[in-house]
Protein backbone atom coordinates (compact mmCIF):
# COMPACT_ATOMS: atom_id res chain seq x y z
CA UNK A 1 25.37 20.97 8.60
CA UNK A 2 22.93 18.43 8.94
CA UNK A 3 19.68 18.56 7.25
CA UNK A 4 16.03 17.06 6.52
CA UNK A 5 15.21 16.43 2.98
CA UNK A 6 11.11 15.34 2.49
CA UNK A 7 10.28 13.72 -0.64
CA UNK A 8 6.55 14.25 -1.98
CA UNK A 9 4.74 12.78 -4.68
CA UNK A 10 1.85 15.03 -6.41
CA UNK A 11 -1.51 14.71 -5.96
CA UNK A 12 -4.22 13.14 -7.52
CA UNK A 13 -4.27 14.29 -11.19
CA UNK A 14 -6.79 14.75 -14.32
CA UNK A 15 -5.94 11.82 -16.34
CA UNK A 16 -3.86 12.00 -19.40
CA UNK A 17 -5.71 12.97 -22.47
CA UNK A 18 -4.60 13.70 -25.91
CA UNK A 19 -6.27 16.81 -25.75
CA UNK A 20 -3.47 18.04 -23.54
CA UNK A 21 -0.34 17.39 -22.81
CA UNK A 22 1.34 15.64 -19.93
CA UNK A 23 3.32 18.47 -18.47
CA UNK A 24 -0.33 20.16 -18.39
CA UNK A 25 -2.37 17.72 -16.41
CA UNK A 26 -3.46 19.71 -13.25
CA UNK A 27 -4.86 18.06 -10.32
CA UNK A 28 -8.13 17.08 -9.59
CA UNK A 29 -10.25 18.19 -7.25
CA UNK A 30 -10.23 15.30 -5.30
CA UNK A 31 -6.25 15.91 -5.45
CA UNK A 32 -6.73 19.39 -3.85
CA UNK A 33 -8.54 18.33 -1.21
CA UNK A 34 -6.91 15.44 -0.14
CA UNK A 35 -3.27 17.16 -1.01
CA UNK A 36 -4.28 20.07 1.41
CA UNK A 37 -5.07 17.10 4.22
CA UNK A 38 -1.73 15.45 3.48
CA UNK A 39 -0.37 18.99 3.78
CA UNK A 40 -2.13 19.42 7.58
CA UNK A 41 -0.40 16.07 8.18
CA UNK A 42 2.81 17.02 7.40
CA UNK A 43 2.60 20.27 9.69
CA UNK A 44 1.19 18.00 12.48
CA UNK A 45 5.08 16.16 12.07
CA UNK A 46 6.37 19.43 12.26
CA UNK A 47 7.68 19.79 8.14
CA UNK A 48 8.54 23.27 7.85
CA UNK A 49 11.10 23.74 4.46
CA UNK A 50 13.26 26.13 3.91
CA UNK A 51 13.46 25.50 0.31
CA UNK A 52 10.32 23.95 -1.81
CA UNK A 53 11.80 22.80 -5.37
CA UNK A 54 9.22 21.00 -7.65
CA UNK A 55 9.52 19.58 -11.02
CA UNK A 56 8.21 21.76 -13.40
CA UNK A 57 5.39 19.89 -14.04
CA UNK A 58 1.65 21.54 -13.62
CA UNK A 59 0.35 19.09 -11.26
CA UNK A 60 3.51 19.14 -9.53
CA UNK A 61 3.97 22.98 -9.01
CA UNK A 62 0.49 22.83 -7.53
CA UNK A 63 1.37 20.58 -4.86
CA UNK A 64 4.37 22.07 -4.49
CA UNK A 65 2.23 25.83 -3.46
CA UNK A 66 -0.69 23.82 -1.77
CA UNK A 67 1.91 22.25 0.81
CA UNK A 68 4.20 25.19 1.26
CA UNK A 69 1.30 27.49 1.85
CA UNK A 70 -0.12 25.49 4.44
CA UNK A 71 3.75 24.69 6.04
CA UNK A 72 5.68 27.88 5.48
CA UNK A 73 3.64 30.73 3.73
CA UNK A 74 6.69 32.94 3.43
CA UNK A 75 9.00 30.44 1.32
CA UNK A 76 9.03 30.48 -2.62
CA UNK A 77 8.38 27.35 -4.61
CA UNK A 78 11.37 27.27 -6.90
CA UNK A 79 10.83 25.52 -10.11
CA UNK A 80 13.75 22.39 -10.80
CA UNK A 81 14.03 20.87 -14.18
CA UNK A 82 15.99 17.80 -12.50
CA UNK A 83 12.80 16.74 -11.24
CA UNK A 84 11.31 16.26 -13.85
CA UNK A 85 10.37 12.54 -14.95
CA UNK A 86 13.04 10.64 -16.31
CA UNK A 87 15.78 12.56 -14.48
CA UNK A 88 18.69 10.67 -12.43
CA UNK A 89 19.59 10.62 -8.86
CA UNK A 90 23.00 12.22 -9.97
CA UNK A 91 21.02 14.86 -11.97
CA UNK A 92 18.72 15.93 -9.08
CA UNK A 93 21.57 15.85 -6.29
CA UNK A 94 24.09 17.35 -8.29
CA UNK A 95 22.18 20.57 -8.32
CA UNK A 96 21.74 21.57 -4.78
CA UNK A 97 24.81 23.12 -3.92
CA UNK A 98 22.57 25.83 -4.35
CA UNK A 99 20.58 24.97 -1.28
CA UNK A 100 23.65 24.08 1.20
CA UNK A 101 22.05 25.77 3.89
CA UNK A 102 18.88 24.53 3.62
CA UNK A 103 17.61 22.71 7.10
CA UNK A 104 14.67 21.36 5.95
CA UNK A 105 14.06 20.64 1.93
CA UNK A 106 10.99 19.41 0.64
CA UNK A 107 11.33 18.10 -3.27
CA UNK A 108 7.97 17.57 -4.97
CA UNK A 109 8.29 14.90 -7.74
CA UNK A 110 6.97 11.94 -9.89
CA UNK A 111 7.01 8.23 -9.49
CA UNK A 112 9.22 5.81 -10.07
CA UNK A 113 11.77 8.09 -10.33
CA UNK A 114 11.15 9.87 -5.70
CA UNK A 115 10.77 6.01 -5.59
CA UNK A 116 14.68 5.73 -7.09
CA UNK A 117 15.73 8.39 -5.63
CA UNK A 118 14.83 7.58 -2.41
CA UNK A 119 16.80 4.22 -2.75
CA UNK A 120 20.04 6.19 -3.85
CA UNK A 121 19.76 8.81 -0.93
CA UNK A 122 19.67 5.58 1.27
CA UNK A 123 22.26 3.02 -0.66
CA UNK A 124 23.81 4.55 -3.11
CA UNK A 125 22.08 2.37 -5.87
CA UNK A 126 19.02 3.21 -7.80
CA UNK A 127 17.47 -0.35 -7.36
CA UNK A 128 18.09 -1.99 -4.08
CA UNK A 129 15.05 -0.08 -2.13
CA UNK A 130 13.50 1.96 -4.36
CA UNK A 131 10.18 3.12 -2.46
CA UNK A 132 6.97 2.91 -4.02
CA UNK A 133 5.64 6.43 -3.53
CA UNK A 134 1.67 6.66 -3.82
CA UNK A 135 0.29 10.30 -4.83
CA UNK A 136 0.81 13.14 -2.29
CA UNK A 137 2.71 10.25 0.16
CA UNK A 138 5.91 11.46 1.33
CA UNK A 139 9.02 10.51 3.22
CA UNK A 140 11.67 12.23 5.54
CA UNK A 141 15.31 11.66 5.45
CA UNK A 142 18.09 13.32 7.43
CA UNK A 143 21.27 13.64 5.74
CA UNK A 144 24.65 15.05 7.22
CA UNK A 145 24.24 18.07 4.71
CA UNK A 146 22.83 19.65 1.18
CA UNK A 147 23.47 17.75 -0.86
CA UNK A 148 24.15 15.08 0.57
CA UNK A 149 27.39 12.96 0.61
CA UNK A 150 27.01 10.08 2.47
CA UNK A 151 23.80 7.76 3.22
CA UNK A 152 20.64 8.56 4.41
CA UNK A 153 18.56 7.95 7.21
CA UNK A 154 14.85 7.08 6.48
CA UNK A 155 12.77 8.98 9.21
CA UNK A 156 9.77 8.06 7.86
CA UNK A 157 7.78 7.19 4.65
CA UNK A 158 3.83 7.44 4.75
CA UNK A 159 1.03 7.12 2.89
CA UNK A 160 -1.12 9.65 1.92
CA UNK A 161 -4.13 8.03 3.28
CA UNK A 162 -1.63 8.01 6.99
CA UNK A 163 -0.62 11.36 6.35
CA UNK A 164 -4.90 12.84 6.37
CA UNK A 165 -5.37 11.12 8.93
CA UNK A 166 -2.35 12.64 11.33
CA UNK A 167 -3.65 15.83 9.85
CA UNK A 168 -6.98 15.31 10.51
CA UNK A 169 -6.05 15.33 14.59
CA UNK A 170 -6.49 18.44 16.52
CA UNK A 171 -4.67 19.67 19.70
């Protein structure tokens, strides 16, 4: 069964601090506000999941809810340790048998390692394209199923600063 998988970067987060820990840095908000317009944007393309997993990171899980609120208030943010920074490709993948019959799957992540994932989904290697994922940008790819087996196809990969601005268009 064929599928669309959406990668997306958090939002704009408080920076680090020694006061608190990493995996406790919320977002900002700036990173609300302009997270909820990239989340407009991707309902204007028509991003509906299925299945929201984010890394268990704070300012992760709350771009994770911000987005699936605005693109599919019924579905449940599930919480996926293989997104969490410094995870592999493999790791992330190998896990979402779970989610075979997912259509649409949006995975809410960290840089470099969306950016290396990205480049595995489409080559098979970690480091020929890895994409350079700004915070809250996100790309599309369609794969022939979850997970998937066989190459990629990049539908698109946007800016967050592209994304407001499809969001910010009414009909």
């Amino acid at each position: 069964m064929s599928a669309l998988i959406f990668l997306l970067r958090h939002g704009i987060a408080a920076d680090p601090s020694p006061k608190m820990s990493d995996a406790e840095r919320a977002l900002t908000a700036d990173g609300v506000l302009k997270t909820a317009a990239v989340g407009r944007g991707l309902a204007e393309l028509r991003v509906a999941p299925d299945v929201v997993l984010s890394s268990p990171l704070r300012r992760a899980q709350e771009t994770a809810h911000l987005v699936a609120e605005i693109l599919n208030p019924t579905v449940t943010v599930e919480i996926y340790p293989p997104l969490a920074p410094g995870h592999s490709p493999e790791d992330v993948l190998k896990g979402l048998h779970a989610f075979r019959r997912s259509g649409q799957l949006l995975m809410v992540g960290h840089q470099p390692d969306l950016g290396i994932l990205a480049s595995y989904l489409l080559t098979g290697t970690t480091s020929l394209v890895p994409l350079p994922f700004k915070k809250a940008g996100a790309a599309a790819f369609s794969v022939g199923g979850v997970p998937p087996r066989a190459a990629a196809t990049l539908e698109w990969f946007l800016t967050p600063t592209q994304l407001r601005a499809i969001g910010g268009k009414r009909r």
